[in-house]
C-alpha atoms as a PDB file:
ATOM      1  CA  UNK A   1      63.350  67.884  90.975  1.00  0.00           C
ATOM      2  CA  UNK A   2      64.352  65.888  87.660  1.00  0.00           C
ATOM      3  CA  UNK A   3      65.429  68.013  84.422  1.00  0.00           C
ATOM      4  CA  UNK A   4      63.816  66.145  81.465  1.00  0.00           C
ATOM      5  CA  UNK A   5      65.953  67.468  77.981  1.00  0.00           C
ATOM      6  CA  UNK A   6      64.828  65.450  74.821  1.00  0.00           C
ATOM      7  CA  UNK A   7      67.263  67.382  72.455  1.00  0.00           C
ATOM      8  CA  UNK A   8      65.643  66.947  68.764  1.00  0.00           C
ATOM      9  CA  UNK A   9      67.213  68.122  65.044  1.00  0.00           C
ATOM     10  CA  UNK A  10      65.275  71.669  65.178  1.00  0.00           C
ATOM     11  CA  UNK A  11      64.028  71.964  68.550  1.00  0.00           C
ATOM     12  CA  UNK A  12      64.811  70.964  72.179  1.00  0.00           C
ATOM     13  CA  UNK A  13      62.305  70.131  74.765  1.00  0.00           C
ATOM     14  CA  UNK A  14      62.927  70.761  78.370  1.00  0.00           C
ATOM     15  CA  UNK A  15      60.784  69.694  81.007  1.00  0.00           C
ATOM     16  CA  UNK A  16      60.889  69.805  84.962  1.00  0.00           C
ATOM     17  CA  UNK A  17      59.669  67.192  87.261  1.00  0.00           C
ATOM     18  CA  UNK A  18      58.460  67.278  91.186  1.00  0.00           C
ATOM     19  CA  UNK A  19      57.734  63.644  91.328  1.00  0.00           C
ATOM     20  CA  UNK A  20      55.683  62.368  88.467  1.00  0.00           C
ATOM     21  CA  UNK A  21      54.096  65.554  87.904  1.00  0.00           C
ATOM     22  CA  UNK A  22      55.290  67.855  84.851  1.00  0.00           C
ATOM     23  CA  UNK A  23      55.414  71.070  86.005  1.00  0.00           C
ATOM     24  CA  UNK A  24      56.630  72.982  83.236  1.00  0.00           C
ATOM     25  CA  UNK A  25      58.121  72.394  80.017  1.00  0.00           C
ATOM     26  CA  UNK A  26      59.409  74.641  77.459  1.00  0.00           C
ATOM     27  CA  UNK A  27      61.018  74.318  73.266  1.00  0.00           C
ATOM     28  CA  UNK A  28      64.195  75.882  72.792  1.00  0.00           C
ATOM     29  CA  UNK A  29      65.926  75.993  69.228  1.00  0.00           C
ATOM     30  CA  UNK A  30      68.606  73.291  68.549  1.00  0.00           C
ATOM     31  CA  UNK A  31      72.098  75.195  67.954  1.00  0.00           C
ATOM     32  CA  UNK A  32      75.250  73.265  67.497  1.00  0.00           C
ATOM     33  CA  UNK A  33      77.164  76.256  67.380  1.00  0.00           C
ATOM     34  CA  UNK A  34      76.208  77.278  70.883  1.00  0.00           C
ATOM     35  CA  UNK A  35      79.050  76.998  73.655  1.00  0.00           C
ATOM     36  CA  UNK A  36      78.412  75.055  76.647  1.00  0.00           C
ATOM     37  CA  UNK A  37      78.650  78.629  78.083  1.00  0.00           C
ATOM     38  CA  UNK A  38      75.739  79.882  76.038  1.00  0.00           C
ATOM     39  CA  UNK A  39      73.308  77.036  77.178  1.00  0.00           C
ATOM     40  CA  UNK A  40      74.051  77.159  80.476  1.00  0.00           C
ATOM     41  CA  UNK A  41      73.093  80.964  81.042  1.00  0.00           C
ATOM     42  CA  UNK A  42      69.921  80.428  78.081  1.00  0.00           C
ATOM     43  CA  UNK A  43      68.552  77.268  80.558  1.00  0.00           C
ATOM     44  CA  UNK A  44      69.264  79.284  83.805  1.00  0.00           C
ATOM     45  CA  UNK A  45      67.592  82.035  82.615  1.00  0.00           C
ATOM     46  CA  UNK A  46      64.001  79.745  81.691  1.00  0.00           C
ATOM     47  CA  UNK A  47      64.169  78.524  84.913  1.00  0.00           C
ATOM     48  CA  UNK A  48      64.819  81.979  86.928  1.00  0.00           C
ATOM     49  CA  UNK A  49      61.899  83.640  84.825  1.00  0.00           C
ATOM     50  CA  UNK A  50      59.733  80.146  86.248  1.00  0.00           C
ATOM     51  CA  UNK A  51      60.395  81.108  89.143  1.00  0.00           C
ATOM     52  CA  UNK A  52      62.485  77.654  89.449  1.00  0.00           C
ATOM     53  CA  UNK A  53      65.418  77.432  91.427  1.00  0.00           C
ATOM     54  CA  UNK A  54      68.437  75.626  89.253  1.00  0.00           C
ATOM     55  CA  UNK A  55      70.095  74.606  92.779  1.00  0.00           C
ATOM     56  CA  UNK A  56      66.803  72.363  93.487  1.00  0.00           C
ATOM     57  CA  UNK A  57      67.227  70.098  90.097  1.00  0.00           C
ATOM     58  CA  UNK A  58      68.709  66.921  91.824  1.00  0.00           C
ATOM     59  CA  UNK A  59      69.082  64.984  88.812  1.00  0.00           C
ATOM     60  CA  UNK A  60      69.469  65.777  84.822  1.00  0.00           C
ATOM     61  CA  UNK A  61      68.302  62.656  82.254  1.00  0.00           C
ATOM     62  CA  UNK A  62      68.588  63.191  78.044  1.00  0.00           C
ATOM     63  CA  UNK A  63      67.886  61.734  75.034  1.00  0.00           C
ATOM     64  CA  UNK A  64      69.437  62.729  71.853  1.00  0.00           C
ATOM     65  CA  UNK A  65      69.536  62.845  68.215  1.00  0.00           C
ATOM     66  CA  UNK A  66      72.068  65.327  67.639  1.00  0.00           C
ATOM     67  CA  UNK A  67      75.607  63.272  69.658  1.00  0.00           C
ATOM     68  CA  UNK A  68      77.840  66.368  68.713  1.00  0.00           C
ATOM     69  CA  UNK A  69      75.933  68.298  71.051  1.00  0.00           C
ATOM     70  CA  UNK A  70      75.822  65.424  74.141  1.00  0.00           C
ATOM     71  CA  UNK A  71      79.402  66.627  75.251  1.00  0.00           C
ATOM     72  CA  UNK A  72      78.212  70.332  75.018  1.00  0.00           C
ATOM     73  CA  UNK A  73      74.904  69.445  77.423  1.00  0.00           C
ATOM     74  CA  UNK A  74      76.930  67.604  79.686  1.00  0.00           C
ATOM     75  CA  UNK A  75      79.675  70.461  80.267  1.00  0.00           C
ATOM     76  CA  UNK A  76      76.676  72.633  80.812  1.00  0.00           C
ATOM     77  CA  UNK A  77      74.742  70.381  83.268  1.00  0.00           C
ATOM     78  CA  UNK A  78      77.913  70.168  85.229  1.00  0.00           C
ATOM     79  CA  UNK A  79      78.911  73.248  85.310  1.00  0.00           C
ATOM     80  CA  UNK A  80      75.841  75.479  86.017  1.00  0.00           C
ATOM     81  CA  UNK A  81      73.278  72.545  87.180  1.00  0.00           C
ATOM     82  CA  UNK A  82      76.066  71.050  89.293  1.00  0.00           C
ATOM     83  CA  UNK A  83      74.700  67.703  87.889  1.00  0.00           C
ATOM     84  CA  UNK A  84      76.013  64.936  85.681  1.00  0.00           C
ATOM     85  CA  UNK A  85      73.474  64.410  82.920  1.00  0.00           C
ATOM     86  CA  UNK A  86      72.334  61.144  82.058  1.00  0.00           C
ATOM     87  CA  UNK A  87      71.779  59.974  78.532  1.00  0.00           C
ATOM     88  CA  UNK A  88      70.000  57.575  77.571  1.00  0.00           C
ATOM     89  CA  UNK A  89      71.285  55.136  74.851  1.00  0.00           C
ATOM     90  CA  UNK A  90      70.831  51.624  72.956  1.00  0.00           C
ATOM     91  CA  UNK A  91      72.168  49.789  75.526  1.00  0.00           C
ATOM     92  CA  UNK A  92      69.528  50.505  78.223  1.00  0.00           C
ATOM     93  CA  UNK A  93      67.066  48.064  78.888  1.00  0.00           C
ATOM     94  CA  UNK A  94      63.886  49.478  77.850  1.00  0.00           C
ATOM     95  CA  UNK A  95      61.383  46.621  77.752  1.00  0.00           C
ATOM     96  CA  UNK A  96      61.605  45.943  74.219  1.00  0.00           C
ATOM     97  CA  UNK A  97      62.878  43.476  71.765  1.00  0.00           C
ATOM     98  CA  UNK A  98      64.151  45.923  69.044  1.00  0.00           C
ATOM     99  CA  UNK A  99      63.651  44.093  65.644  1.00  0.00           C
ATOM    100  CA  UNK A 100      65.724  46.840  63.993  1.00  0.00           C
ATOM    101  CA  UNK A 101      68.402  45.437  61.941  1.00  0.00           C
ATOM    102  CA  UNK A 102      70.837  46.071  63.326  1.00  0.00           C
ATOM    103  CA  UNK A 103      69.212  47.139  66.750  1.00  0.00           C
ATOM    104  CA  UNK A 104      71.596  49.697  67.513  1.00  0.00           C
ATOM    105  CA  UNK A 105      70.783  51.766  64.442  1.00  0.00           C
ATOM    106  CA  UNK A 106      67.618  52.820  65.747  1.00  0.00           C
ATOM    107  CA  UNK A 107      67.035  56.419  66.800  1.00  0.00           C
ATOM    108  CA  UNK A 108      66.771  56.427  70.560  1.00  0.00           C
ATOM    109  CA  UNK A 109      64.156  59.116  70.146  1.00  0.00           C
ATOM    110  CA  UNK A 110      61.711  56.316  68.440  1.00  0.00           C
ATOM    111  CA  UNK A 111      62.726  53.658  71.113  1.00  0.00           C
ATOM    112  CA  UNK A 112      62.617  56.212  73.934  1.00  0.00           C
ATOM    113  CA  UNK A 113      58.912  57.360  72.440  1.00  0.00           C
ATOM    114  CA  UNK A 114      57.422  53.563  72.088  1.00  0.00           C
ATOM    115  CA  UNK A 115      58.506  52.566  75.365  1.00  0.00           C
ATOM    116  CA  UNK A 116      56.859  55.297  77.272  1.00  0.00           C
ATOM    117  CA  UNK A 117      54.036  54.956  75.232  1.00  0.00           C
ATOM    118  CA  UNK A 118      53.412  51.301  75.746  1.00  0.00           C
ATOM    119  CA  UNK A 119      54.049  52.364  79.228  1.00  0.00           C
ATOM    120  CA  UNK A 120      51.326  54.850  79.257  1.00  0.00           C
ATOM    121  CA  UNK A 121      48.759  53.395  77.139  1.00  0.00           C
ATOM    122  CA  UNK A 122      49.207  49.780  76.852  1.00  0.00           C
ATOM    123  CA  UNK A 123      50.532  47.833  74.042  1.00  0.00           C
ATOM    124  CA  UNK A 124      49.906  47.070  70.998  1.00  0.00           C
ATOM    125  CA  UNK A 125      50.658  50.293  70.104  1.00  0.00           C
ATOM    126  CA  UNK A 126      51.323  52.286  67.193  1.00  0.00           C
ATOM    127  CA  UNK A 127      53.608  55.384  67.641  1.00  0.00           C
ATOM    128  CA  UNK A 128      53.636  58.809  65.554  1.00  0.00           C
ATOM    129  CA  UNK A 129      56.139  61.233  65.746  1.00  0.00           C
ATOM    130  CA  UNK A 130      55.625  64.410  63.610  1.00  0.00           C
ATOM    131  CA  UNK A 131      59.292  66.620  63.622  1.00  0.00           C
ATOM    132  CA  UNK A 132      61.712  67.721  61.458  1.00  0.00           C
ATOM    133  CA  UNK A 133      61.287  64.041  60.172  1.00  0.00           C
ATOM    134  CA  UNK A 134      58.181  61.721  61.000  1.00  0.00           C
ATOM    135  CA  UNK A 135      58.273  58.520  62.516  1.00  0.00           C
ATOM    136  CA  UNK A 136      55.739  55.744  62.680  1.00  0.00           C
ATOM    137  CA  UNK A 137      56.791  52.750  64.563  1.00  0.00           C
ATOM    138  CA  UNK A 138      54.923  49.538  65.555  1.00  0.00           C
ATOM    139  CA  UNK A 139      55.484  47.812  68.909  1.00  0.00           C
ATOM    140  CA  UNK A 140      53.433  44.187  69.290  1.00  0.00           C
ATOM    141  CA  UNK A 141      51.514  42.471  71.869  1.00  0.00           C
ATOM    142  CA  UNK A 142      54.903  40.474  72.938  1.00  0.00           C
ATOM    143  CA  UNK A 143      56.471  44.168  73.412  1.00  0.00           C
ATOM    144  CA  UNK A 144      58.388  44.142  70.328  1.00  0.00           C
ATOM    145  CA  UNK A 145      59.744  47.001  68.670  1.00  0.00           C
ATOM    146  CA  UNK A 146      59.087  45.722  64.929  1.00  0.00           C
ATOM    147  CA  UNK A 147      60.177  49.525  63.361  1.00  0.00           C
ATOM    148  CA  UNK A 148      58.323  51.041  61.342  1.00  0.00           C
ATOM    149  CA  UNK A 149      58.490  54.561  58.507  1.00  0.00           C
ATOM    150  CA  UNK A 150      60.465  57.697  58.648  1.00  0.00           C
ATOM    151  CA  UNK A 151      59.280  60.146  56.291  1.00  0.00           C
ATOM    152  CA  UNK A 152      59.704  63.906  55.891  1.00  0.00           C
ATOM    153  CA  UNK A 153      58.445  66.113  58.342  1.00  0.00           C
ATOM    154  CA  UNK A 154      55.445  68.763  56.803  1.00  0.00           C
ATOM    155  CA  UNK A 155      58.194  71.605  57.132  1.00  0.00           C
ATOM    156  CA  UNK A 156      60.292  69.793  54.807  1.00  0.00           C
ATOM    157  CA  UNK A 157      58.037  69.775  52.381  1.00  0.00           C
ATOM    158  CA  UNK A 158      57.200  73.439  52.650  1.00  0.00           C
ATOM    159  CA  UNK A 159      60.822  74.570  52.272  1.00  0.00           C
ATOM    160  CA  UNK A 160      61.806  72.257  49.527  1.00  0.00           C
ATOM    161  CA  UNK A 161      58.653  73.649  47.613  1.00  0.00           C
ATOM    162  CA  UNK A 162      59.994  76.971  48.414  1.00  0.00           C
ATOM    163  CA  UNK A 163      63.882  76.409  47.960  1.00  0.00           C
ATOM    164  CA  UNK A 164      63.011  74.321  44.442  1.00  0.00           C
ATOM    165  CA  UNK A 165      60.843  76.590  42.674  1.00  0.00           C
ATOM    166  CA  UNK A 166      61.438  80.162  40.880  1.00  0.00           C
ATOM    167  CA  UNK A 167      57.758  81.423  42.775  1.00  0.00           C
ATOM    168  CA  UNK A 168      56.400  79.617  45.028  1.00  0.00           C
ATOM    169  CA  UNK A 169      56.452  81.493  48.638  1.00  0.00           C
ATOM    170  CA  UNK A 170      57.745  79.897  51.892  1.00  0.00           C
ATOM    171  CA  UNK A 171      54.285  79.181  53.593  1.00  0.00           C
ATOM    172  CA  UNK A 172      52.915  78.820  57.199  1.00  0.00           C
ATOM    173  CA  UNK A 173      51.945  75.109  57.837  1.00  0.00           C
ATOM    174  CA  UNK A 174      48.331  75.386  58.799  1.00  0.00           C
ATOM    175  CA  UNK A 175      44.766  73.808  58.127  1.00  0.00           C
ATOM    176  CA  UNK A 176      42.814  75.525  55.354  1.00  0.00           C
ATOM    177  CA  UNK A 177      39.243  75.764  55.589  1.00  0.00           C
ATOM    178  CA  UNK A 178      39.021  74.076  52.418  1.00  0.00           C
ATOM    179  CA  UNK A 179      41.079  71.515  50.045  1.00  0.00           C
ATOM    180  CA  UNK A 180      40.537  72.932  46.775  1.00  0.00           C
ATOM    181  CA  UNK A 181      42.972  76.436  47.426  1.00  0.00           C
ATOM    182  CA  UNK A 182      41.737  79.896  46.133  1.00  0.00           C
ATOM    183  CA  UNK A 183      45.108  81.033  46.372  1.00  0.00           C
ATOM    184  CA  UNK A 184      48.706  79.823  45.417  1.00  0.00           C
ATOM    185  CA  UNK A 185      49.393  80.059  49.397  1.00  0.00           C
ATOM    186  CA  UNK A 186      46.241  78.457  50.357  1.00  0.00           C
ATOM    187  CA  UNK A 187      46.636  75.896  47.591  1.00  0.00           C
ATOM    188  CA  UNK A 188      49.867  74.660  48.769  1.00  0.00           C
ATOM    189  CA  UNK A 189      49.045  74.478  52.576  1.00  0.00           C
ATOM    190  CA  UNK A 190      45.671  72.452  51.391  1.00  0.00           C
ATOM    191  CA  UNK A 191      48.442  70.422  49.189  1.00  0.00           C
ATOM    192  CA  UNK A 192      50.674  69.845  51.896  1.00  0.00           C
ATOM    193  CA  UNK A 193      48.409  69.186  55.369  1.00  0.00           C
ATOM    194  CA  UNK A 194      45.693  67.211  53.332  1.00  0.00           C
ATOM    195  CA  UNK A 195      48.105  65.384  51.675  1.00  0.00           C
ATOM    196  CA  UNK A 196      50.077  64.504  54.927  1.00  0.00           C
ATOM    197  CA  UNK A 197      47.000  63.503  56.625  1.00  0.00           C
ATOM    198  CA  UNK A 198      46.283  60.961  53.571  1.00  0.00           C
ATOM    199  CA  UNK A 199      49.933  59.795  53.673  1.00  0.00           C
ATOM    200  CA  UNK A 200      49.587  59.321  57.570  1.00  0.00           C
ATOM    201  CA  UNK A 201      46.325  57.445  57.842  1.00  0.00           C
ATOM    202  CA  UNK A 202      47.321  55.377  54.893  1.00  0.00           C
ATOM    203  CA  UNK A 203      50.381  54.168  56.337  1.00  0.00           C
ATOM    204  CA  UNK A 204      48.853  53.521  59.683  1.00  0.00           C
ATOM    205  CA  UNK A 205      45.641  51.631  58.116  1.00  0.00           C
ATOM    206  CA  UNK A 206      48.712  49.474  56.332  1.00  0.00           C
ATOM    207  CA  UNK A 207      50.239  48.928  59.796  1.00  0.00           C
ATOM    208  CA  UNK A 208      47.245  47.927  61.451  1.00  0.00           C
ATOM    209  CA  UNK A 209      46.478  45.388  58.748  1.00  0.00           C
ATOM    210  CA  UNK A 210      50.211  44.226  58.732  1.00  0.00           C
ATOM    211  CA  UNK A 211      50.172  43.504  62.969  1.00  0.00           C
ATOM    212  CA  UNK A 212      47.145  42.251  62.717  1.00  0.00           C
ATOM    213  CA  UNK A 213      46.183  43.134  66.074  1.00  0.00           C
ATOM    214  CA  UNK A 214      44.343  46.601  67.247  1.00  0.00           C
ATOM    215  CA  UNK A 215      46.381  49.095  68.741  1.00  0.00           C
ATOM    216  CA  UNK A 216      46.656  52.260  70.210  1.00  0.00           C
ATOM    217  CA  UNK A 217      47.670  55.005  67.745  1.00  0.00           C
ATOM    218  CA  UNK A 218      49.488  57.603  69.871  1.00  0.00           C
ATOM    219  CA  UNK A 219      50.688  61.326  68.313  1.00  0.00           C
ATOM    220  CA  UNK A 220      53.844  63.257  69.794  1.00  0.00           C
ATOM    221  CA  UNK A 221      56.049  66.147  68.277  1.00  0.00           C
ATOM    222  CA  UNK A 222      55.285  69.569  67.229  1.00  0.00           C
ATOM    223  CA  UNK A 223      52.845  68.973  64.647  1.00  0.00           C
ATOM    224  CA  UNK A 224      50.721  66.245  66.646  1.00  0.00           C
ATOM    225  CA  UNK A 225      48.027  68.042  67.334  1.00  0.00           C
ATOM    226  CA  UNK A 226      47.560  69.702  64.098  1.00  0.00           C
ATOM    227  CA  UNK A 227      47.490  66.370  62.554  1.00  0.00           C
ATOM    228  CA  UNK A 228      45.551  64.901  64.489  1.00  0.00           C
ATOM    229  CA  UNK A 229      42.529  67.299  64.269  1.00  0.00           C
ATOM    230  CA  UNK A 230      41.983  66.212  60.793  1.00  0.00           C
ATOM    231  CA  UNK A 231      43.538  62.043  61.024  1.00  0.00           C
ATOM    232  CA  UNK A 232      40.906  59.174  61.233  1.00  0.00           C
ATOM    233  CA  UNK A 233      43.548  56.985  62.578  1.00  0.00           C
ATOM    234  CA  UNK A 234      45.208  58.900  65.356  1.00  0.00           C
ATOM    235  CA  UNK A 235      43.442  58.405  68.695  1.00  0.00           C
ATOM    236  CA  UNK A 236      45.960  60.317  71.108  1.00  0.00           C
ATOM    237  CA  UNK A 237      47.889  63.012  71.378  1.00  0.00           C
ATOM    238  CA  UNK A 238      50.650  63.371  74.116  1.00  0.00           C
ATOM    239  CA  UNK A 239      52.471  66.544  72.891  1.00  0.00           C
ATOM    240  CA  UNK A 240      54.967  65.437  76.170  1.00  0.00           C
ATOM    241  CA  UNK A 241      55.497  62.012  75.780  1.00  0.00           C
ATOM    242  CA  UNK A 242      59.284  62.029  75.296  1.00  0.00           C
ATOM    243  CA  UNK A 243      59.373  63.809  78.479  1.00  0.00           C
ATOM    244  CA  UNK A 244      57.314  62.046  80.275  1.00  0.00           C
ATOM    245  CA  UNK A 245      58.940  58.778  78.994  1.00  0.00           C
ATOM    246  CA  UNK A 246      62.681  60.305  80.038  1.00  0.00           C
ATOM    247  CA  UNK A 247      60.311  60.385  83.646  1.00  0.00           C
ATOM    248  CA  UNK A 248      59.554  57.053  83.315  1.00  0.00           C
ATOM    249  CA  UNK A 249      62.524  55.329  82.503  1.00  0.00           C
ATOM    250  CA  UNK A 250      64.670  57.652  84.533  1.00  0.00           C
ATOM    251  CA  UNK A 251      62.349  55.948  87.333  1.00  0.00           C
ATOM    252  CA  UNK A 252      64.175  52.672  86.441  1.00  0.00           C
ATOM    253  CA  UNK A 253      67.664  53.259  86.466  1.00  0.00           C
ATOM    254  CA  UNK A 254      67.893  52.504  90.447  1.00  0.00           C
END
């Protein structure tokens, strides 16, 4: 079995593979400050209460935003996985001609999510990650990886509202059932998610326009789903796709 980790600012995303098939996946918080130690009981413990065996995990692959903590993972997946993790970096080959100036400053996340995406669903395609920051990211026709936005993530923008001001209250990010708030908590969610979806299918339209070719507009990340219930320009969601893209190219290291 493979061990997917896609290890993000706030959250971490593990996911186990028998094959191609995602059996289970599961979010754990991001923590610098936790010891190799720490991780390694924390990951044996989601698999033992799976009902997955650690000693069956034949191979360990990662991608990550957060390189203080690649050392950390790796002393873990060696010492209680008895594997040596993989991580995925710029200078895999991926399938795409990053346009990024200069190409190695590109989040892997964002390279790691277009490829398996294009993979999945064809190209061109038009990429949407909604996290602790948001990414939208182009890839062309001739598989290029043209870049794209990074904006803040809707949680941002809740906690700066809150941090900022003298009385406005730390909200959960939801949909309201209506844009025009009868409440200071209801007015800033409607503030917040209906502006976001505005911001989000405006920047896509501008894409689309820009690569003037039609493309597949693909959601990932925690809040995909939640955005995309409401977006006119979002036409999949893949809540997994950095896992199943980790799959994918892991597939192609051999």
């Amino acid at each position: 079995m493979l061990l997917a980790i896609d290890i993000g600012n706030t959250n971490t995303s593990l996911g186990i593979f028998d094959g191609e098939n995602l059996i289970e996946h599961w979010r754990i918080a991001t923590a610098c400050e936790r010891t190799s130690d720490e991780l390694g009981v924390l990951i044996r413990q989601i698999l033992a209460l799976s009902n997955f065996d650690y000693q069956k995990i034949s191979a360990l692959i990662a991608s990550s935003v957060v390189p203080q903590l690649n050392f950390t993972f790796q002393k873990m997946s060696e010492k209680y996985l008895g594997q040596t993790a993989t991580f995925f970096d710029a200078t895999f080959d991926f399938g795409l001609q990053v346009k990024y100036n200069p190409p190695s400053s590109v989040g892997i996340d964002r390279i790691v999510a277009a490829a398996g995406a294009i993979e999945k669903y064809g190209k061109p395609c038009i990429v949407c990650d909604f996290g602790t920051a948001t990414t939208i990211d182009a890839v062309n026709y001739k598989s290029e990886f043209l870049g794209g936005i990074i904006t803040t993530g809707m949680n941002l923008l809740a906690d700066a509202l809150f941090q900022n001001t003298s009385k406005l209250p730390k909200i959960e990010i939801k949909k309201p059932e209506s844009i025009i708030g009868n409440s200071t908590i209801h007015s800033i969610q409607a503030g917040i998610y209906f502006g976001y979806i505005g911001l989000v299918d405006g920047i896509i339209e501008k894409m689309v326009k820009e690569l003037g070719e039609k493309p597949k507009v693909v959601a990932t990340g925690g809040f995909a789903k939640l955005i995309a219930e409401s977006s006119e320009k979002i036409e999949i969601v893949d809540e997994t796709l950095m896992l199943e893209s980790l799959r994918i190219f892991h597939g192609k290291l051999n």
